[in-house]
Protein backbone atom coordinates (compact mmCIF):
# COMPACT_ATOMS: atom_id res chain seq x y z
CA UNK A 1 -143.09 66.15 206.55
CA UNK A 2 -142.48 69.47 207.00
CA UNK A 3 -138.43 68.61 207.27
CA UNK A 4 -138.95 66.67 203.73
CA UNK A 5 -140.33 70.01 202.10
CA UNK A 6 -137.23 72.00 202.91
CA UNK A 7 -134.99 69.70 202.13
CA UNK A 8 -136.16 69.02 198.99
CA UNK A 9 -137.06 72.89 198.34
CA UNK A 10 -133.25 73.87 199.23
CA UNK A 11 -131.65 71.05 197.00
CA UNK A 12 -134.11 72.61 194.08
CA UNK A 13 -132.82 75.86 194.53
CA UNK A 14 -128.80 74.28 194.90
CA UNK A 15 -129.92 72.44 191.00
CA UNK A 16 -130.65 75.58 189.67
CA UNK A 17 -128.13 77.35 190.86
CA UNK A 18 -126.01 75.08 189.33
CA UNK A 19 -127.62 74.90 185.81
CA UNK A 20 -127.63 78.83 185.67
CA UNK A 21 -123.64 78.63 185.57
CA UNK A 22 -121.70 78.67 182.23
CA UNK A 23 -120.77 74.92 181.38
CA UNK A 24 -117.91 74.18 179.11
CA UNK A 25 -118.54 74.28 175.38
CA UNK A 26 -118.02 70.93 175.43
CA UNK A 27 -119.75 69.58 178.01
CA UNK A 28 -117.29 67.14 180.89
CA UNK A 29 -117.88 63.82 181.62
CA UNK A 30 -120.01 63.04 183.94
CA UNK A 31 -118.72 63.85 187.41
CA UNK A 32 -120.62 61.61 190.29
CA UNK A 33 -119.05 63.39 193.17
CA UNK A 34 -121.27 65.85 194.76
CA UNK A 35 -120.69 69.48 192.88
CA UNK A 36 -123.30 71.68 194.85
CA UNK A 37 -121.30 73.12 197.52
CA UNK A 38 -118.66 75.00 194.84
CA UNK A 39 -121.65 75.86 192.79
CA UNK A 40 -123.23 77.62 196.12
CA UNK A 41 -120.94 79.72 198.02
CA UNK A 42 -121.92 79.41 201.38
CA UNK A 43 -123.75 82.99 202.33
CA UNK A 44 -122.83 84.16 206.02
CA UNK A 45 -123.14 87.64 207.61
CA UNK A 46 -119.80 88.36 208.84
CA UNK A 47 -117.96 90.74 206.68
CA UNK A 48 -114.14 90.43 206.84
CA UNK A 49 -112.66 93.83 208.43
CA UNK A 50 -110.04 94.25 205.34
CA UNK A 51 -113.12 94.38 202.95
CA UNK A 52 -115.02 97.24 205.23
CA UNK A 53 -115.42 100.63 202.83
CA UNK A 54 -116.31 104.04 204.02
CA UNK A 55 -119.42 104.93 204.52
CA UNK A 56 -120.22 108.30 202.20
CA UNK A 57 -124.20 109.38 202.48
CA UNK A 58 -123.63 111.33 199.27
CA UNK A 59 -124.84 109.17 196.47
CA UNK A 60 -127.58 108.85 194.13
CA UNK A 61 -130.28 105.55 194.75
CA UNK A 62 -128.36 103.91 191.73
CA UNK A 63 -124.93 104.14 193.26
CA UNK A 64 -126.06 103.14 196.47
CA UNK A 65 -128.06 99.90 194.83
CA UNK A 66 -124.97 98.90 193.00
CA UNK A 67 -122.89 99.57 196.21
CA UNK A 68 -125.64 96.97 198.35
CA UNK A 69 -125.06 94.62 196.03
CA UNK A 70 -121.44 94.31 195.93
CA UNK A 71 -121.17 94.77 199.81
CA UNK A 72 -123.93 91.33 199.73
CA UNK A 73 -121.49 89.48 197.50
CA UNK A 74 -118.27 90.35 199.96
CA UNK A 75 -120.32 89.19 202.98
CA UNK A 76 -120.72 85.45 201.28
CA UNK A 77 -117.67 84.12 202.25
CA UNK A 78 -115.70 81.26 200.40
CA UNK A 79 -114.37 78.08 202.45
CA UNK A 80 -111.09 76.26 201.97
CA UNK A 81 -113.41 73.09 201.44
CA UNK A 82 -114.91 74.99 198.21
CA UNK A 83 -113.80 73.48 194.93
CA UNK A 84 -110.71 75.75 192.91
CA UNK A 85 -113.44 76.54 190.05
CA UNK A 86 -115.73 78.34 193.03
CA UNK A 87 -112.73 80.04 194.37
CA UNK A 88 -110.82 81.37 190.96
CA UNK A 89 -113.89 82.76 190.17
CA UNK A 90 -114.42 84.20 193.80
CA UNK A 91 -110.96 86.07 193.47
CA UNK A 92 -112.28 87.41 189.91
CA UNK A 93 -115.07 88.60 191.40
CA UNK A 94 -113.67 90.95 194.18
CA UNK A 95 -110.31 90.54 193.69
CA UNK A 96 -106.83 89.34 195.17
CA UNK A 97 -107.61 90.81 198.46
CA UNK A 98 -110.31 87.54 198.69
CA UNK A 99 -109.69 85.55 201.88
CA UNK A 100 -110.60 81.54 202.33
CA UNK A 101 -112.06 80.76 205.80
CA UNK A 102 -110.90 77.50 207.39
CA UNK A 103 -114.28 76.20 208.58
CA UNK A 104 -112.84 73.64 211.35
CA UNK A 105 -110.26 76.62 212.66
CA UNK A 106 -111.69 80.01 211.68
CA UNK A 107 -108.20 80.95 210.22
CA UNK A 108 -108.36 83.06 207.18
CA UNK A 109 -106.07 83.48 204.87
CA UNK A 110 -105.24 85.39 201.44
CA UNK A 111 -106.86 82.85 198.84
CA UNK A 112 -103.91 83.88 196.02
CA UNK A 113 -101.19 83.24 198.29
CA UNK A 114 -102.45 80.22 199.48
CA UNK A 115 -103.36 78.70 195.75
CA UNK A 116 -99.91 79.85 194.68
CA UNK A 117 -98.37 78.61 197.93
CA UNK A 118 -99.14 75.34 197.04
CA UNK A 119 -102.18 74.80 199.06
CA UNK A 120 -104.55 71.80 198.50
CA UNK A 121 -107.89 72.21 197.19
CA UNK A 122 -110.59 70.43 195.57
CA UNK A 123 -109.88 70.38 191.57
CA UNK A 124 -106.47 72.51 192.16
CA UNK A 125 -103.65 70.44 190.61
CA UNK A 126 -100.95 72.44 188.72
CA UNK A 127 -99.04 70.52 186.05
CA UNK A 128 -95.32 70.90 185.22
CA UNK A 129 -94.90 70.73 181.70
CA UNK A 130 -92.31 71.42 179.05
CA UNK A 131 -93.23 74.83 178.36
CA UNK A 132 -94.21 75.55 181.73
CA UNK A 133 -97.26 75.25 183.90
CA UNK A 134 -100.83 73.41 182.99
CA UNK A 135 -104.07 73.75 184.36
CA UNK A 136 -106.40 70.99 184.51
CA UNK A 137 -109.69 71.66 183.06
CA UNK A 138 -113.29 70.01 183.58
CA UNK A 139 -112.53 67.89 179.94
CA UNK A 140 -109.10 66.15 182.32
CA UNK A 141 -112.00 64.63 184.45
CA UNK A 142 -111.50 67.09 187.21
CA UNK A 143 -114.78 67.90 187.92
CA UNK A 144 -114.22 71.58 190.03
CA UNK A 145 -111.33 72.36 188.03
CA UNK A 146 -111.51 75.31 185.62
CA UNK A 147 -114.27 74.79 182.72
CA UNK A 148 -112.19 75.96 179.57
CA UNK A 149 -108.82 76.35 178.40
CA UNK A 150 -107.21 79.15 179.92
CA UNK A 151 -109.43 80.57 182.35
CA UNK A 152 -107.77 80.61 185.65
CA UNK A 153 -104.78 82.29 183.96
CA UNK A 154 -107.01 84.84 181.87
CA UNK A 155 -108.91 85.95 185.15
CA UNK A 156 -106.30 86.36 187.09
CA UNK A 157 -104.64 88.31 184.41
CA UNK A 158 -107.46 90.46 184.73
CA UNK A 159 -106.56 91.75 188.22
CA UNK A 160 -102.84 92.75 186.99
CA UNK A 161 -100.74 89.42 188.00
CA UNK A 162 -97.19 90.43 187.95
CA UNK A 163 -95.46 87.61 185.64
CA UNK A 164 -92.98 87.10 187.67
CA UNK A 165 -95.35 86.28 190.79
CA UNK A 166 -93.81 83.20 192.55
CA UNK A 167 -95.77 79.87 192.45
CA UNK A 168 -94.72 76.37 194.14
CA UNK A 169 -95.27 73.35 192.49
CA UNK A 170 -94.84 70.02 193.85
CA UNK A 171 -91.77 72.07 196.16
CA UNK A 172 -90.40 73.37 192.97
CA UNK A 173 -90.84 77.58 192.56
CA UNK A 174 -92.21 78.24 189.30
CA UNK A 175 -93.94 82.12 187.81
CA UNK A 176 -97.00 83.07 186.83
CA UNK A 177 -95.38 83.39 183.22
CA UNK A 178 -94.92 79.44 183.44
CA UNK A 179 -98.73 79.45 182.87
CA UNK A 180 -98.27 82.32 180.07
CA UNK A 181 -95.79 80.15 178.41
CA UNK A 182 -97.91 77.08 178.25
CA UNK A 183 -101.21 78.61 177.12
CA UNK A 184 -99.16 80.35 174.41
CA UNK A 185 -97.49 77.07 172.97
CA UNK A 186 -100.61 75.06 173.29
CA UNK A 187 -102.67 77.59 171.58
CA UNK A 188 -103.88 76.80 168.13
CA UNK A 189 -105.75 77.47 165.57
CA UNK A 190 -106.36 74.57 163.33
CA UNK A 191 -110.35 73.60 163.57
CA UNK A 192 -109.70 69.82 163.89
CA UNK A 193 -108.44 70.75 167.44
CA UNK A 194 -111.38 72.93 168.15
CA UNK A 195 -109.72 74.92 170.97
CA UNK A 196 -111.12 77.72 172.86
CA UNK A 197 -109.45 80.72 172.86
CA UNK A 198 -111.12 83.13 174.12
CA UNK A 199 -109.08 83.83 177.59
CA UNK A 200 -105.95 82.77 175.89
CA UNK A 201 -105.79 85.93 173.47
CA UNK A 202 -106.15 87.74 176.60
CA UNK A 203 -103.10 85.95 178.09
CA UNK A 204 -100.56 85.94 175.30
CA UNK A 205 -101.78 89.56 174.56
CA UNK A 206 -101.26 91.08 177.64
CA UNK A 207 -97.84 88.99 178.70
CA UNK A 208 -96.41 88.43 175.53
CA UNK A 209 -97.78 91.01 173.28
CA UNK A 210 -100.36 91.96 170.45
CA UNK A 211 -97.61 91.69 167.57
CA UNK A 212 -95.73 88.67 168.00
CA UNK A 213 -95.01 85.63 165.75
CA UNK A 214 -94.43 81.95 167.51
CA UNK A 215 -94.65 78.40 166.83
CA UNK A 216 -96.46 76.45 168.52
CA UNK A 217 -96.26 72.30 170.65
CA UNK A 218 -98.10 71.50 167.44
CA UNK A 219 -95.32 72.84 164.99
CA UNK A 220 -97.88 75.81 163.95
CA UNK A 221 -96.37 79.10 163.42
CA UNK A 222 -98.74 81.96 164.78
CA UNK A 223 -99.10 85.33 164.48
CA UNK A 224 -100.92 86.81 167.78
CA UNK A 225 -103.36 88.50 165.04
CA UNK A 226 -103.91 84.80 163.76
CA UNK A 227 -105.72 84.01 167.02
CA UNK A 228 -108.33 87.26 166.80
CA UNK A 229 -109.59 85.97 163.32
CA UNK A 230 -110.12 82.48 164.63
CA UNK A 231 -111.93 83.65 167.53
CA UNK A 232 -114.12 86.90 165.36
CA UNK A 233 -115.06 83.35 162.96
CA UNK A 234 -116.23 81.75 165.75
CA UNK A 235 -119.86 81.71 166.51
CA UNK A 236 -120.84 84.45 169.68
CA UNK A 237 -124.45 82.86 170.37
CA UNK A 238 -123.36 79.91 170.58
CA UNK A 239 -120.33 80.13 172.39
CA UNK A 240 -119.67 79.98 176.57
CA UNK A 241 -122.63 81.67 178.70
CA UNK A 242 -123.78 83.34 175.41
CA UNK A 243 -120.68 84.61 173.61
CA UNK A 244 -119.63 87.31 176.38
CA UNK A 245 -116.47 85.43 177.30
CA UNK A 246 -115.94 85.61 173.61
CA UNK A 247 -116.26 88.88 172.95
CA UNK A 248 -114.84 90.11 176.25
CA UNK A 249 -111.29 88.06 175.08
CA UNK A 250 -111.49 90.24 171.82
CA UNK A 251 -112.47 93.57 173.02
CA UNK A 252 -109.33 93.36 175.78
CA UNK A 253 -107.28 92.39 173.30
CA UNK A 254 -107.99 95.50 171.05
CA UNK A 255 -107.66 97.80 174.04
CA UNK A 256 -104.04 96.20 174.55
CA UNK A 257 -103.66 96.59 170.70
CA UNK A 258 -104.45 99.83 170.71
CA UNK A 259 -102.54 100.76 174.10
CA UNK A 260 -99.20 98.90 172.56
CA UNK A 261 -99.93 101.95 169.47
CA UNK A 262 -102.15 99.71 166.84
CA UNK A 263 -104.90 100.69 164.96
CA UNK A 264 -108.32 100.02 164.33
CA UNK A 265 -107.33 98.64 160.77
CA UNK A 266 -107.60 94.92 159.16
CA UNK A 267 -108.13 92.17 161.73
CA UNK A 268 -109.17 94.70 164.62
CA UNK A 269 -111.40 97.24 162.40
CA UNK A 270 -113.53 93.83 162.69
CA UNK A 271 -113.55 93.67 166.22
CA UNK A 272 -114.71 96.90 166.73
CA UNK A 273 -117.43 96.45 164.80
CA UNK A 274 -118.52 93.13 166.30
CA UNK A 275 -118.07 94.81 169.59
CA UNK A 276 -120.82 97.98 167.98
CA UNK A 277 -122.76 95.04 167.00
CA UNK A 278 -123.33 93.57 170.27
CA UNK A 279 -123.45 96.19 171.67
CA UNK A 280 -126.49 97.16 169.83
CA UNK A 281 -128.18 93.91 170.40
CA UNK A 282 -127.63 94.20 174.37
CA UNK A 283 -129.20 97.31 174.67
CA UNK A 284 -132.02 96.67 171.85
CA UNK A 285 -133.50 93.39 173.53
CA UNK A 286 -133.30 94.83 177.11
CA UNK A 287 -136.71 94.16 179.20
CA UNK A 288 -138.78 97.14 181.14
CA UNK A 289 -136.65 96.43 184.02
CA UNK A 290 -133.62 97.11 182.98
CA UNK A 291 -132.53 93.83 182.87
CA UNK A 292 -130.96 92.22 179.99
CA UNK A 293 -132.22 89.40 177.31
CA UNK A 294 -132.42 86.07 179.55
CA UNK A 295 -131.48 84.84 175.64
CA UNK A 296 -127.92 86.57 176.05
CA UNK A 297 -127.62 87.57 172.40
CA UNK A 298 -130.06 85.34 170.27
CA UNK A 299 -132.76 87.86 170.86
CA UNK A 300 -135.09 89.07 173.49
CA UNK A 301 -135.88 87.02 176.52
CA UNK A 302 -137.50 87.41 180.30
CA UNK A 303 -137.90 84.35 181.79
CA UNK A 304 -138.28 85.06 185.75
CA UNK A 305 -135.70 82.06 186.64
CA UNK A 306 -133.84 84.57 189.57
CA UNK A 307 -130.21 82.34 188.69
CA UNK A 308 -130.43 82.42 185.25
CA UNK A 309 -131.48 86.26 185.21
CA UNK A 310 -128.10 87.07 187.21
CA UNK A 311 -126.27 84.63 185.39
CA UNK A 312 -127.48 86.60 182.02
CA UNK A 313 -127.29 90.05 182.83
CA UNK A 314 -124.31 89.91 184.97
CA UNK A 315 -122.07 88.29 181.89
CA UNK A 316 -123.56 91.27 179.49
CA UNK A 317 -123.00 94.05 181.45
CA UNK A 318 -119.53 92.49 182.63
CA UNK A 319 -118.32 92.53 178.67
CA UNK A 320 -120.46 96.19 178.39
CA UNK A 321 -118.37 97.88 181.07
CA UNK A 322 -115.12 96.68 179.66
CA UNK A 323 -115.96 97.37 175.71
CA UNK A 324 -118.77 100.87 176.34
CA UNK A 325 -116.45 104.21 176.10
CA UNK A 326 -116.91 106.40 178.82
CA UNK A 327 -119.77 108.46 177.33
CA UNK A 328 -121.62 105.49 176.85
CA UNK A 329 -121.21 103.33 179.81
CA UNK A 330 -122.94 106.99 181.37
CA UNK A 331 -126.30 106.12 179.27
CA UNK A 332 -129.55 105.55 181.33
CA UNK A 333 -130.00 102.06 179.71
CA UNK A 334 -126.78 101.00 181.08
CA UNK A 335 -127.43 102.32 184.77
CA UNK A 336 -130.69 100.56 184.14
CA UNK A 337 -129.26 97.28 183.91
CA UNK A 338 -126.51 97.48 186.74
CA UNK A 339 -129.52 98.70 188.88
CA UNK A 340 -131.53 95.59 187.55
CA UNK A 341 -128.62 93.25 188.48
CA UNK A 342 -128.03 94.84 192.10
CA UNK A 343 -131.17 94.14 192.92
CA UNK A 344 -131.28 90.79 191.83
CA UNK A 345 -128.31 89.90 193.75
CA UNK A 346 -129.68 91.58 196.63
CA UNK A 347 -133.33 89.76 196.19
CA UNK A 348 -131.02 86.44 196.59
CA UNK A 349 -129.42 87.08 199.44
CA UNK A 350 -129.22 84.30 201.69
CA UNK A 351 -129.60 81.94 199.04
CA UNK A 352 -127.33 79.55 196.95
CA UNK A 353 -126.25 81.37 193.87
CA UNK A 354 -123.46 79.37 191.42
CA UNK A 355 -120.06 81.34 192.05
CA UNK A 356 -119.66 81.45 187.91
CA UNK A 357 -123.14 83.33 187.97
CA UNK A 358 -122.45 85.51 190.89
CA UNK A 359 -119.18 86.21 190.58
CA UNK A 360 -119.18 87.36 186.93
CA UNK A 361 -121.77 89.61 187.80
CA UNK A 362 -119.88 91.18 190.72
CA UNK A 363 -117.14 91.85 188.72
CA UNK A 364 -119.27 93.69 186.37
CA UNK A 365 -120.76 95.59 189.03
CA UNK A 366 -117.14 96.46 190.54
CA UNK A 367 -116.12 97.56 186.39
CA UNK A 368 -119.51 99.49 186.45
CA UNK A 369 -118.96 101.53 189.80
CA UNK A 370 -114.92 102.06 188.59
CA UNK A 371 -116.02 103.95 185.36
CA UNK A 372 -119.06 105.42 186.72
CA UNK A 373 -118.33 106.43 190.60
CA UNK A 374 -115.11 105.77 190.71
CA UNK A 375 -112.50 103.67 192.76
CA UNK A 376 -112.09 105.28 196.42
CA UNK A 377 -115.24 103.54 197.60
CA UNK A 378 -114.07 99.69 196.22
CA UNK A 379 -110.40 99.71 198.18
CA UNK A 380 -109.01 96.51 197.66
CA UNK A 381 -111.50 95.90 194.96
CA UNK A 382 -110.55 97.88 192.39
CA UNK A 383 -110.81 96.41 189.19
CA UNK A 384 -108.16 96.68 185.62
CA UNK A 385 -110.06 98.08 183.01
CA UNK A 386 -107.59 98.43 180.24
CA UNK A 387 -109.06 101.03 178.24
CA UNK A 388 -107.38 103.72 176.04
CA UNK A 389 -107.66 107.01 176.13
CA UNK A 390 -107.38 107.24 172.34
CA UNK A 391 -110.77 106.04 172.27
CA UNK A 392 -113.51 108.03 170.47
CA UNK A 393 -116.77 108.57 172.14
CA UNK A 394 -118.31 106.59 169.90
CA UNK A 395 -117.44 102.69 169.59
CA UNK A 396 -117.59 101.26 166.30
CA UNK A 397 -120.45 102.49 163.70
């Protein structure tokens, strides 16, 4: 009987681990293979010697929480049996340094270099196309492949992928700008094709550039500034785990706007005031704890689910420490809420947490302690943050 409980009380806790995570706007169909082991990183204790950090006494009980927390995400380590949606999201979480564990050898190896190796893993199945490379998403039917349009590419973007890094194919040596190339021709922004594209600005931004004109596999001819208005008339609220992924695609594109010389004028004086405008909201419906709204941006909210608190606050203050200048990131509401998360993570230690949930918050946590601390104490994990220097202390209104 006794057996019974815990079984059933573990499979509970795998369910709403796996609920917590951001599903596709549209929602896949339904996948009848068993999902729960990508959604729920396996947590272990042994921490892989090329992710060890120096030890420094000399912090303040914030930076060490934060610090706790990240060090419990690097000790839950990812299998080569995990699903490519769990793992993607694993190397956007602490970064290309990553390593898979081979759970029938022990071998470990570099997860990047074995994905672009042409490894095999659950969901992983690179396309050759006639721009370049696909990537199958949940809406192919592959149920642990990547949930929207663009993602793996955008993430790994994220960490600084050289375009010209080498990928194999079916034998065949391909480039990362392969996938660039594709998610820039497939990109569109006619409403009857209702098309995400909230990690593709970040793509065609950052390897193609902010001011360029294109036509499309559709016959469309684009402008890059095209795709921000599409995306700044989309709805935020409503969009993928709350709008964050939305307005994290527009406030990196702004940053490489502005970094490429453009101003804060037409299409992007918009963005920066969406970004003021959520950035308002986050901090004006955050709860006693310092957590933020369970509600993401529809208004205040505190439920005490544990997943979909990490799942919440780790996607806002992910999108905060990219889009907050550096005066503000420094405000006591926003070490509030990166001390809220850390603890959270560290209250579910030793439990299943979905890698989307926990691995967006990490790599707001790693974002937070780059601006904040700094980046001797992450090593291998140190995070892109794109942001200008032009900036003024104040963003937006």
């Amino acid at each position: 009987m006794r057996t019974k409980k815990v079984t059933w009380l573990l499979l509970m806790g795998v369910l709403g681990a796996f609920f917590a995570a951001c599903a596709p706007v549209t929602p896949p169909p339904e996948d009848k293979t068993d999902k729960t082991d990508e959604e729920a990183p396996t947590p272990v204790l042994h921490l892989p010697e090329v992710l060890h950090t120096p030890r420094d006494d000399k912090v303040t009980p914030a930076q060490a929480r934060v610090r706790a927390a990240i060090d419990a995400v690097r000790r839950r380590e990812l299998l080569m049996t995990h699903g490519f949606w769990t793992v993607f999201h694993g190397i956007l979480g602490l970064g290309p340094s990553l390593q898979l564990r081979n759970d029938m050898t022990g071998e470990r190896v570099n997860a990047m270099d074995y994905i672009f190796a042409g490894g095999e893993m659950r969901g992983l199945g690179f396309l050759p196309t006639k721009y370049g490379l696909d990537v199958p998403s949940a809406k192919d039917g592959i149920g642990v492949g990547q949930g929207h349009q663009d993602q793996f590419v955008a993430e790994m973007g994220q960490w600084g992928m050289p375009a010209d890094r080498k990928v194999i194919v079916l034998g065949k040596e391909y480039t990362f700008m392969d996938f660039v190339r594709e998610s820039q021709m497939r990109a569109s922004v006619n409403p009857k094709r209702n098309q995400e594209l909230s990690w593709a600005v970040i793509v065609v931004g950052q390897y193609v550039g902010t001011d360029v004109t294109w036509t499309n596999m559709f016959g469309e001819k684009l402008h890059y500034e095209d795709m921000i208005r599409y995306e700044l008339d989309q709805s935020v609220e409503n969009a993928a785990c709350g709008g964050t992924h939305r307005l994290f695609g527009l406030t990196w594109s702004y940053y490489l706007h502005l970094n490429r010389g453009g101003k804060a004028e037409g299409v992007w004086k918009e963005v920066v005031e969406k970004i003021a405008k959520y950035r308002d909201n986050a901090k004006e419906h955050q709860n006693p704890d310092g957590s933020l709204s369970t509600d993401f941006f529809k208004g205040p909210g505190n439920s005490q689910d544990k997943s979909l608190r990490i799942n919440t606050t780790g996607h806002m203050l992910e999108w905060l420490a990219l889009a907050l200048t550096d005066e503000e990131i420094k405000e006591q509401w926003v070490e509030d809420a990166a001390v809220a998360l850390s603890q959270m993570i560290l209250d579910v230690e030793g439990s299943p947490v979905a890698g989307g949930t926990l691995y967006h918050a990490v790599h707001g946590l790693l974002m937070y302690h780059a601006r904040v601390y700094g980046t001797e104490w992450l090593g291998l994990n140190n995070p892109v943050i794109p942001l200008p220097r032009s900036l003024q202390a104040k963003t937006g209104p």
